[in-house]
Protein backbone atom coordinates (compact mmCIF):
# COMPACT_ATOMS: atom_id res chain seq x y z
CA UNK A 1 -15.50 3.55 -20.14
CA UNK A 2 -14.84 6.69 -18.31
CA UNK A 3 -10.95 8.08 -17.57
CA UNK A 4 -11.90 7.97 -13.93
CA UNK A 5 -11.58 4.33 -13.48
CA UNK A 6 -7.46 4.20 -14.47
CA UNK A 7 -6.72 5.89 -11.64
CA UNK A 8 -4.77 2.52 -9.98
CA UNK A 9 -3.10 1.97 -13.20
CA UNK A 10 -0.15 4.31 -13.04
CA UNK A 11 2.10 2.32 -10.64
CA UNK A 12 2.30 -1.46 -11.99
CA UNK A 13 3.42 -0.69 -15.21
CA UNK A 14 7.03 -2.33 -15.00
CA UNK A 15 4.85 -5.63 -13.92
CA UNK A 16 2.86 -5.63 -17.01
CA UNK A 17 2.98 -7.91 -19.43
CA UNK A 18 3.03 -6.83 -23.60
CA UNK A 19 0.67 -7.39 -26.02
CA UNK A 20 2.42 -6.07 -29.94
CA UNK A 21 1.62 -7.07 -33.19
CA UNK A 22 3.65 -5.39 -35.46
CA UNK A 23 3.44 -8.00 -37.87
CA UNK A 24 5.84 -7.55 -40.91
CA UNK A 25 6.69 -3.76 -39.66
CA UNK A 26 8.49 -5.42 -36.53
CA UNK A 27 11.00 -7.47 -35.42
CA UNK A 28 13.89 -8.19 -33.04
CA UNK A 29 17.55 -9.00 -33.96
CA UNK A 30 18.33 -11.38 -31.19
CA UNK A 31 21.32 -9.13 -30.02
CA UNK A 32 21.50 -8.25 -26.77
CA UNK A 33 25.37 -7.30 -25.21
CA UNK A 34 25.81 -6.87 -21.93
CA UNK A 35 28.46 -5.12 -20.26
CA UNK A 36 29.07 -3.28 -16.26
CA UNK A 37 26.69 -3.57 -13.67
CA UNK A 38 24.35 -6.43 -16.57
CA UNK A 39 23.40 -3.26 -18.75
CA UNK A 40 23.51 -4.04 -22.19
CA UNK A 41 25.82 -1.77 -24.48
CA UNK A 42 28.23 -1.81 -27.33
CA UNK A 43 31.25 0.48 -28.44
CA UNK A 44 30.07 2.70 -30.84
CA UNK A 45 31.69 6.43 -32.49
CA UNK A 46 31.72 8.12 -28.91
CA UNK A 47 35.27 7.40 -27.64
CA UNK A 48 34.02 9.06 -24.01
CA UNK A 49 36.92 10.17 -21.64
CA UNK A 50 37.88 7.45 -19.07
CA UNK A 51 36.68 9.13 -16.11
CA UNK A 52 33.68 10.42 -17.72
CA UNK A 53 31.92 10.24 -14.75
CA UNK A 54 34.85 11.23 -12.30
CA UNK A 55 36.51 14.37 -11.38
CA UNK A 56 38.49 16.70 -13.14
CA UNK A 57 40.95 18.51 -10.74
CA UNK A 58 42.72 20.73 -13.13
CA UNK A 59 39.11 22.94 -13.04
CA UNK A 60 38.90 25.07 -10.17
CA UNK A 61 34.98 25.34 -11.16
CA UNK A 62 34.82 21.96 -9.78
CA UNK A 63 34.00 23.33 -6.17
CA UNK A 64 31.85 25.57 -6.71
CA UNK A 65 28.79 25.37 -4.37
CA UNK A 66 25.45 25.59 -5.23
CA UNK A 67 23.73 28.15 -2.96
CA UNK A 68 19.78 27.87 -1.75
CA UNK A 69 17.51 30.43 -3.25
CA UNK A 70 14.25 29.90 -2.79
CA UNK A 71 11.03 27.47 -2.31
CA UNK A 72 8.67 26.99 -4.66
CA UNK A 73 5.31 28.23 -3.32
CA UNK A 74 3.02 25.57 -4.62
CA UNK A 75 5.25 22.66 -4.28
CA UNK A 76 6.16 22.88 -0.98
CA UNK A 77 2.10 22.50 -0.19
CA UNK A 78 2.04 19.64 -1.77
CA UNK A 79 0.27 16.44 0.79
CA UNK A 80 2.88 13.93 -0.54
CA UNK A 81 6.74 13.80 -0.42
CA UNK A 82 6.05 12.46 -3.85
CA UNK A 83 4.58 15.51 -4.82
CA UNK A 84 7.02 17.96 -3.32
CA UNK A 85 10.10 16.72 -5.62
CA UNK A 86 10.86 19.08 -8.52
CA UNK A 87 11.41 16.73 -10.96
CA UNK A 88 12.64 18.43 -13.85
CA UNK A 89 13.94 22.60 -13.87
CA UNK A 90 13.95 23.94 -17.12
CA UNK A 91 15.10 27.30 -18.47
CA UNK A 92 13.30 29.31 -20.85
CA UNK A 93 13.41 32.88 -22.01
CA UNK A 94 14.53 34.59 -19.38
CA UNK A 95 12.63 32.33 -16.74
CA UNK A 96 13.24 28.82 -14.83
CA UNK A 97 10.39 25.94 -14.96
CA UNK A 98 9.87 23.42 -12.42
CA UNK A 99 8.09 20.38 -12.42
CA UNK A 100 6.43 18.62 -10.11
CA UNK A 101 3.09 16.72 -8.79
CA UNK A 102 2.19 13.58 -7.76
CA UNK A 103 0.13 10.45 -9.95
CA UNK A 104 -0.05 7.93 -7.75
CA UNK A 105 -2.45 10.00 -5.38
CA UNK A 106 -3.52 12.35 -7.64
CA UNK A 107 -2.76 15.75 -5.67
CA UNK A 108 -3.40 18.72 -8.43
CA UNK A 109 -3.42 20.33 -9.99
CA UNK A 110 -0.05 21.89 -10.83
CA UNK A 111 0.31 25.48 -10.72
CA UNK A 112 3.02 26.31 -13.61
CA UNK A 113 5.24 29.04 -11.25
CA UNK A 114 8.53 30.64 -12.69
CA UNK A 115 11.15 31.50 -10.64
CA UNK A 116 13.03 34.95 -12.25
CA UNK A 117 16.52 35.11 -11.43
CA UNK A 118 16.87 38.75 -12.11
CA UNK A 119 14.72 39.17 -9.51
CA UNK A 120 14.82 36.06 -7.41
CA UNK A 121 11.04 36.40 -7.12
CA UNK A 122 8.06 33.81 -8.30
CA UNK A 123 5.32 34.19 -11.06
CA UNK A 124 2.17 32.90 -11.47
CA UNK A 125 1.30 31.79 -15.03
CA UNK A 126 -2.46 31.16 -15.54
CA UNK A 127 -3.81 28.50 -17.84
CA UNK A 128 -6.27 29.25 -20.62
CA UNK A 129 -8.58 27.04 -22.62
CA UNK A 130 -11.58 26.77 -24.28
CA UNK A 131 -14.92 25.98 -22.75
CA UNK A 132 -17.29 23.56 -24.26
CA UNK A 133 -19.44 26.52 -26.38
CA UNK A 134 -16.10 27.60 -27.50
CA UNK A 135 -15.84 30.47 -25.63
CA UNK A 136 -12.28 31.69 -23.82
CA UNK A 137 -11.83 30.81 -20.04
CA UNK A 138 -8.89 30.53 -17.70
CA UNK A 139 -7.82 28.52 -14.70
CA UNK A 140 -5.04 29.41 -12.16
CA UNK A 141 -3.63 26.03 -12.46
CA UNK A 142 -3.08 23.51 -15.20
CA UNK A 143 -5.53 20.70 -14.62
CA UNK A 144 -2.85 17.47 -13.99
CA UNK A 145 -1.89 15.89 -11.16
CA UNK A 146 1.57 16.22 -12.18
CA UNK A 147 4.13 17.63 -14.30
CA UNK A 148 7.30 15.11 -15.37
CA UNK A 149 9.40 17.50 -17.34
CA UNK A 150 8.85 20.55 -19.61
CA UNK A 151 9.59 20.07 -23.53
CA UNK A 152 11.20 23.27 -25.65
CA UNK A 153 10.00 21.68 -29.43
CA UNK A 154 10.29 25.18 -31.59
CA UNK A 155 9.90 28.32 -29.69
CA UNK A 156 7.48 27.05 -27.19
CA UNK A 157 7.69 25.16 -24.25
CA UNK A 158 5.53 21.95 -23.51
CA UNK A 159 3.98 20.21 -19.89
CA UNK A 160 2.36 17.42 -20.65
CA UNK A 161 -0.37 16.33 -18.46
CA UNK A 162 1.17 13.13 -16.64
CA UNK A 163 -2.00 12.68 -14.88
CA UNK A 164 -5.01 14.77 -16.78
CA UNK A 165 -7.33 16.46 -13.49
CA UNK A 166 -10.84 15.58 -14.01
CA UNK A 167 -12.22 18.36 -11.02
CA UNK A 168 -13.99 21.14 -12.35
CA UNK A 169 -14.12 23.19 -14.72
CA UNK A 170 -13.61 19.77 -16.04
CA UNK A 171 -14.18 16.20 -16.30
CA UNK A 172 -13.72 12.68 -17.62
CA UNK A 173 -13.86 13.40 -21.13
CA UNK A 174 -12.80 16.96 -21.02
CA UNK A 175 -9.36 17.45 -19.09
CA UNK A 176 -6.48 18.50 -20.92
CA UNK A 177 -3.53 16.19 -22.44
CA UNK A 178 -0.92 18.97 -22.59
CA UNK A 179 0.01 22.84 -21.77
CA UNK A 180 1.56 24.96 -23.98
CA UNK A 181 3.89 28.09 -23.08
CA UNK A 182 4.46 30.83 -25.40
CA UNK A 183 7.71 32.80 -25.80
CA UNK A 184 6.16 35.56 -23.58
CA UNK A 185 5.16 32.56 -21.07
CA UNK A 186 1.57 33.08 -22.07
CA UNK A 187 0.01 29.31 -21.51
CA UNK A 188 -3.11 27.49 -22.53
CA UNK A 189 -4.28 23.80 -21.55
CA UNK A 190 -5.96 21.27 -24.30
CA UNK A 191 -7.79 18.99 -24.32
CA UNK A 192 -6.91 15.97 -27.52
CA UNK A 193 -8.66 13.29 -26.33
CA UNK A 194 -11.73 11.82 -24.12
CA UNK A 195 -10.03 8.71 -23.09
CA UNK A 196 -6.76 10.24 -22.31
CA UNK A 197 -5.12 8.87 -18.66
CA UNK A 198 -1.22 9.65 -18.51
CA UNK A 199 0.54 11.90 -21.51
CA UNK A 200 4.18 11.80 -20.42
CA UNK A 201 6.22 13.56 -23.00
CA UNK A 202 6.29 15.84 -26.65
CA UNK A 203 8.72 14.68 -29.11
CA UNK A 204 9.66 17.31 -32.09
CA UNK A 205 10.88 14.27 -34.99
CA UNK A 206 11.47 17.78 -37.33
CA UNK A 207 10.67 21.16 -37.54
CA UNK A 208 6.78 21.45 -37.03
CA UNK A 209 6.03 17.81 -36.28
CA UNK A 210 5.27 17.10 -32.92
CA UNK A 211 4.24 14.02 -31.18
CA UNK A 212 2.20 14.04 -27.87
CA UNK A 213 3.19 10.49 -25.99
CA UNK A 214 1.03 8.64 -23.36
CA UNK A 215 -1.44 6.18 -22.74
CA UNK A 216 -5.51 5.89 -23.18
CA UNK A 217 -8.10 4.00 -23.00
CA UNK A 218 -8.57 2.37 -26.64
CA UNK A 219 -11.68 2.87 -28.30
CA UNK A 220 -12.85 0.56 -31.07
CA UNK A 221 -16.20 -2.09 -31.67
CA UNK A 222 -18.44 -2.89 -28.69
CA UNK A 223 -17.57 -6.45 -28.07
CA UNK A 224 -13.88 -6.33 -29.35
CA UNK A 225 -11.59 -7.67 -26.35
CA UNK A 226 -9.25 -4.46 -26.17
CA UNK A 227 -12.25 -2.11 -26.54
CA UNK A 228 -11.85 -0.19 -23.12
CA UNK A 229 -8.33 -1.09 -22.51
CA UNK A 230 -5.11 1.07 -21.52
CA UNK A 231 -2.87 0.99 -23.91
CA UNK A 232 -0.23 3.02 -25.40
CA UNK A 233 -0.89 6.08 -27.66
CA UNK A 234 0.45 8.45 -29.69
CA UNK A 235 -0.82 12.30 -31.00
CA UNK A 236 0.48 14.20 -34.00
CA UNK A 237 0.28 17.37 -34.92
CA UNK A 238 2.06 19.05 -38.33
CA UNK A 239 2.86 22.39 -38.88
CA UNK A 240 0.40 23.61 -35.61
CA UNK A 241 -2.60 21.74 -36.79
CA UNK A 242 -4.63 19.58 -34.18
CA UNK A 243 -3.72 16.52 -32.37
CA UNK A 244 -4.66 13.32 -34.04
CA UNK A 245 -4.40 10.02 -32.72
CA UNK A 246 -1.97 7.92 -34.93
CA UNK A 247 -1.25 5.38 -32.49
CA UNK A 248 -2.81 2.53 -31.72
CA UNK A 249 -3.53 2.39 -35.57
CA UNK A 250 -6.73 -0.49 -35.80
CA UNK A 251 -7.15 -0.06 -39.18
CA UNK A 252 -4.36 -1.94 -40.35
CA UNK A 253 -5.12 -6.14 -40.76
CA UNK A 254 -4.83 -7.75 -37.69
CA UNK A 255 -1.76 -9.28 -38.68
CA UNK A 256 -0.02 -5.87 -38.63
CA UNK A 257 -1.93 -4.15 -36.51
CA UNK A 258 -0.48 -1.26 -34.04
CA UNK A 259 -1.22 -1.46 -31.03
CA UNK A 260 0.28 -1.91 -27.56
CA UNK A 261 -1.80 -3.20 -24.50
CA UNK A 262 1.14 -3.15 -21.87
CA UNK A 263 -0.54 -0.58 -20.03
CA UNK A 264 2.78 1.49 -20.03
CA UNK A 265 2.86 5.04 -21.16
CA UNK A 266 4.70 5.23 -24.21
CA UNK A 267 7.69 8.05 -24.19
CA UNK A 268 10.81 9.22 -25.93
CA UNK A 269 12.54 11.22 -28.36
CA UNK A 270 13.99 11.66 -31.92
CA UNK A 271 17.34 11.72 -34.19
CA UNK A 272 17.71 12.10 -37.39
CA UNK A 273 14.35 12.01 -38.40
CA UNK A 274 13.31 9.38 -36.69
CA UNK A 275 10.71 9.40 -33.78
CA UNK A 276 12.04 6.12 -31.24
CA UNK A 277 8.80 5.56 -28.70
CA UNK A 278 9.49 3.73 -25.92
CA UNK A 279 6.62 1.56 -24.52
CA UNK A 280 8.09 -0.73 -21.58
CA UNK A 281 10.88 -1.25 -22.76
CA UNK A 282 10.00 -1.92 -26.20
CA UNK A 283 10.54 0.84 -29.10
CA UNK A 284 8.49 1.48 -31.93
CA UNK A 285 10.06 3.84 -34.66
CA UNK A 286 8.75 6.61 -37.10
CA UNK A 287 10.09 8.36 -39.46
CA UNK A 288 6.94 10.37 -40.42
CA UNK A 289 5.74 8.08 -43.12
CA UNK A 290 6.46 3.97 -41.85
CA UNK A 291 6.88 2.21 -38.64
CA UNK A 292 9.60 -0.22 -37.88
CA UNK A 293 10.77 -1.35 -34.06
CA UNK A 294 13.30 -2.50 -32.19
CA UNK A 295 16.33 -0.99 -30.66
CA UNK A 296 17.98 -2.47 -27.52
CA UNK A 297 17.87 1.16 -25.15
CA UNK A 298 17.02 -0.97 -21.81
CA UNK A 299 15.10 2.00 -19.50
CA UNK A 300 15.59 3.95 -22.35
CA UNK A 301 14.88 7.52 -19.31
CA UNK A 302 14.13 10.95 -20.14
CA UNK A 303 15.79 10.35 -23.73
CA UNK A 304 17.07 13.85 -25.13
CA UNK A 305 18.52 14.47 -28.60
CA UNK A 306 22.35 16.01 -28.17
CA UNK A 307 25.45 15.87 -30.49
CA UNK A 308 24.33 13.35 -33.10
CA UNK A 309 23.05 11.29 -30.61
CA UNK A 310 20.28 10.32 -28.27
CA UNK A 311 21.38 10.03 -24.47
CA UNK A 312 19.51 8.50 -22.00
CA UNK A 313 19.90 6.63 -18.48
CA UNK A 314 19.97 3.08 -17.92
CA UNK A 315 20.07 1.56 -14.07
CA UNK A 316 21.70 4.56 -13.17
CA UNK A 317 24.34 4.50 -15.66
CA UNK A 318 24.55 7.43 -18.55
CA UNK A 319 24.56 6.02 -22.47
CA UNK A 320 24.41 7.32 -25.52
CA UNK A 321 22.55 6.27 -29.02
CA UNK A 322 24.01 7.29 -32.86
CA UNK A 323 21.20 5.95 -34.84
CA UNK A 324 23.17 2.51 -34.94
CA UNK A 325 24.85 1.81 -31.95
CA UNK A 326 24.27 1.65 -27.91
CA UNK A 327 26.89 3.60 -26.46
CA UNK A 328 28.48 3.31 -22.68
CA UNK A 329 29.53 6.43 -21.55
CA UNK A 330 31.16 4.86 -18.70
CA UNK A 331 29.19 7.27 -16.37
CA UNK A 332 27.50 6.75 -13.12
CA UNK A 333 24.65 9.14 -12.26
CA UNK A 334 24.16 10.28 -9.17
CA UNK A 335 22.30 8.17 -6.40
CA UNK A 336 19.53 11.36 -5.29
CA UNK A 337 17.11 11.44 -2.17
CA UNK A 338 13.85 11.29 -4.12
CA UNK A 339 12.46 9.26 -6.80
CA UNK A 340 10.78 8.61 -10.29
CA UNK A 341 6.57 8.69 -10.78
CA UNK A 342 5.70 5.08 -10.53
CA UNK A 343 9.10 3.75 -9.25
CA UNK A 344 11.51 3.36 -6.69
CA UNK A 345 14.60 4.56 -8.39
CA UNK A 346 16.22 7.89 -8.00
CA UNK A 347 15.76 10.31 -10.73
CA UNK A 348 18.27 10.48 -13.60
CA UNK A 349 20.05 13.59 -13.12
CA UNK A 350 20.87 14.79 -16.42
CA UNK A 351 19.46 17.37 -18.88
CA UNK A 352 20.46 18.83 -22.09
CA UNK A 353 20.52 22.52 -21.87
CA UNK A 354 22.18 25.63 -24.28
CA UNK A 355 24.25 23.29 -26.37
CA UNK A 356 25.30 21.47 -23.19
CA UNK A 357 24.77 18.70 -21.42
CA UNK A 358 25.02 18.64 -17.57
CA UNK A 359 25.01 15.09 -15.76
CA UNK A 360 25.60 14.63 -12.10
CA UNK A 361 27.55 12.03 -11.25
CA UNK A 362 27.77 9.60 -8.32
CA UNK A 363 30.32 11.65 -6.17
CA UNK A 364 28.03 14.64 -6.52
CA UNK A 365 30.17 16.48 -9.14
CA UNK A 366 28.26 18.29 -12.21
CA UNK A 367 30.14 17.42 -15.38
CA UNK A 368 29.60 19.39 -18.44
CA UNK A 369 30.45 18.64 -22.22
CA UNK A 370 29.65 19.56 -25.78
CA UNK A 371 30.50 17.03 -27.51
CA UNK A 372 30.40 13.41 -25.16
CA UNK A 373 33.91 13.06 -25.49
CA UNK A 374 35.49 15.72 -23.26
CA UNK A 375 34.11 16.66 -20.10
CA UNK A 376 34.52 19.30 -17.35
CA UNK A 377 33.74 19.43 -13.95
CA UNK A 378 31.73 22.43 -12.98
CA UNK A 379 30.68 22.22 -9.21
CA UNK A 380 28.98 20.23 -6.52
CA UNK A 381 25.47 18.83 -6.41
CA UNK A 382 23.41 20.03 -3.48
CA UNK A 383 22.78 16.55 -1.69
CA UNK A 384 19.31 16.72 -1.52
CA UNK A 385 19.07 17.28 -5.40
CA UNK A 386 16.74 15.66 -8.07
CA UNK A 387 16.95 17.65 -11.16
CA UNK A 388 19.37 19.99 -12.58
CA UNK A 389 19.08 22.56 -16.07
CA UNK A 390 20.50 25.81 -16.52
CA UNK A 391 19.89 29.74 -18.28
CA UNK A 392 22.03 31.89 -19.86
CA UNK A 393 24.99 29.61 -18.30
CA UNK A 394 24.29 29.39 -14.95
CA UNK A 395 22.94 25.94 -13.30
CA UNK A 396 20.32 25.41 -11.16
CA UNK A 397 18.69 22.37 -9.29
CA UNK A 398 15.70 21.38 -8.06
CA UNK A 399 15.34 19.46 -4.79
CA UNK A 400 13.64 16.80 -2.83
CA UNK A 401 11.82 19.79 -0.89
CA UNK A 402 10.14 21.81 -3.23
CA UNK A 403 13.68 23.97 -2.75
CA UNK A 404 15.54 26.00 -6.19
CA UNK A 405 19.49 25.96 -5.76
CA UNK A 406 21.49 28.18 -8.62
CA UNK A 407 25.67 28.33 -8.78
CA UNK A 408 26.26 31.90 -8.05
CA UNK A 409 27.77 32.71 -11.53
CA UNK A 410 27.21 31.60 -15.00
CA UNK A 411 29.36 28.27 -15.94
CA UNK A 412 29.99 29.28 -19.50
């Protein structure tokens, strides 16, 4: 069954039903707290400042102003507002990334373009790969329809292909998974896997283990009922080796048998060792040798590691996770203009960043901490925001028009 055919899939995921058999690896405690707004949560180590997610005064960085400078050449042409949002801006030696693209109709691919501060000019990273014979080639674009966010795992930096472009130079079986930046922001695009339809994120669960997450068409016996189906997978790769596929894992018994037919895209991050995949709401957990499942994350978006902890948004509200416990962090994130791939929601406007994180909350004021517990208030959101990240201390945002905004002076 060819990847062409999964083009419709991307958008009904939330209405999907699961399929898991986890068998004896699995399981659910039958907990589930809830606590403001119906999110579930519990208390946990993170004793989080009362007004978290308010204002504080006493910093006269709190009104600082964002100021406009630039538009990114690429996704301003995009044919979708979709497609114009910069979902994601991520700094990286020396150089600010931002994401963007569209998977619902399929508008790439995605030029990966650089915007250099020192300069306040734009660069042009072409994509290189390998042709079929083996040979070297390059592309001025990275073949996806979309970028969701950009990954540092070790000292490179990571797109995943939300949407894999099956134009030429490639096709069905050939497009690329991933893209993979180098230090000196050379990139190449490659191709894991023939079935491959949406890979969403890279996980780093330790130093030289990384995961590729997504979904594919599964591929077992002629005849088997999920031969052909979309269903979640999972790539690993150890100490720079090749992807392999290591979820759905069909050669276990059926009564313990991996695999998730959902049709979501798995995601999500790691802590302590321990790789927590999120697949519709349901987690699946590795620690590099077993599986086990089960935490109670809710949305569970754009999990990053920071501080000991995992933190994550949930219906707009800002949470934490300590390898035990579901923390509130009593913060409401900032209602943006635009909105996620695939759903109707704004998106969560958070990222961790140089020892950092930077949230946005619902007045429009960017709070900073280090440590969850005490945080700052830095300066004002630009209202037509949708992601913010940061370089050598000073913040930037990316908007709902394809626009860059930067403070004009480094926060820290």
């Amino acid at each position: 069954m060819g990847r062409t055919t999964a083009l419709g899939l991307a958008f009904a995921i939330s209405a999907l039903a699961f399929y898991v058999a986890c068998g004896s690896d699995g399981g659910t405690d039958g907990n589930t707290l809830t606590g403001d707004s119906g999110a579930p949560h519990e208390d946990g180590s993170v004793n989080a400042s009362a007004d978290a997610g308010g204002t504080d005064g006493s910093d006269p960085r709190c009104g600082t102003q964002a100021v406009l400078l630039g538009t990114h050449p690429h996704a301003i042409q995009q044919p979708s507002d979709l497609g114009k949002i910069i979902s994601d801006v991520r700094g990286f030696h020396g150089s600010v990334y931002l994401a963007y693209g569209d998977l619902e109709l399929n508008t790439g691919p995605i030029f990966i373009t650089t915007f250099e501060p020192k300069t306040k000019t734009w660069t042009e990273h072409p994509v290189a790969y390998r042709q079929a014979d083996g040979g070297p080639n390059t592309t001025p674009a990275f073949y996806t329809h979309d970028i969701e966010r950009f990954v540092v795992a070790g000292d490179a930096i990571w797109a995943p292909a939300a949407q894999p472009d099956y134009n030429l130079p490639f096709n069905a079986n050939s497009a690329p998974e991933y893209a993979v930046g180098t230090a000196n922001h050379d990139w190449s695009q490659v191709d894991i896997s023939p079935t491959g339809i949406h890979v969403i994120d890279t996980i780093e669960r330790a130093t030289g283990d990384i995961y590729m997450t997504g979904s594919a068409f599964i591929q077992t016996d002629a005849g088997d009922p999920i031969n052909g189906r979309a269903g979640g997978h999972i790539w690993r790769s150890q100490d720079g080796g090749p992807f392999n596929m290591i979820f759905p894992d069909l050669s276990r018994p059926a009564s313990s048998a991996l695999v998730d037919l959902s049709g979501a895209f798995i995601y999500g991050a790691a802590l302590n060792g321990t790789a927590y995949f999120d697949s519709n709401g349901y987690i699946y957990k590795f620690d590099g040798t077993s599986w086990d499942s089960w935490e109670n994350f809710g949305e569970f978006v754009t999990p990053a590691p920071f501080a000991g902890h995992l933190v994550f948004s949930d219906l707009g509200q800002f949470f934490a996770f300590d390898g035990t416990k579901r923390i509130n962090l009593n913060f409401r994130l900032f209602d943006g203009l635009g909105r996620r791939q695939g759903a109707l929601d704004p998106p969560a406007m958070f990222q961790v960043t140089e020892g950092r994180v930077l949230a946005v909350n619902h007045e429009g004021n960017v709070m900073m901490t280090t440590d969850l517990t005490s945080w700052s208030c830095i300066g004002k959101v630009p209202p037509d925001a949708t992601s913010v990240g940061s370089l050598d201390g000073i913040v930037y945002f990316g908007s709902v028009h394809s626009q860059i905004y930067g403070f004009p002076s480094a926060s820290w």
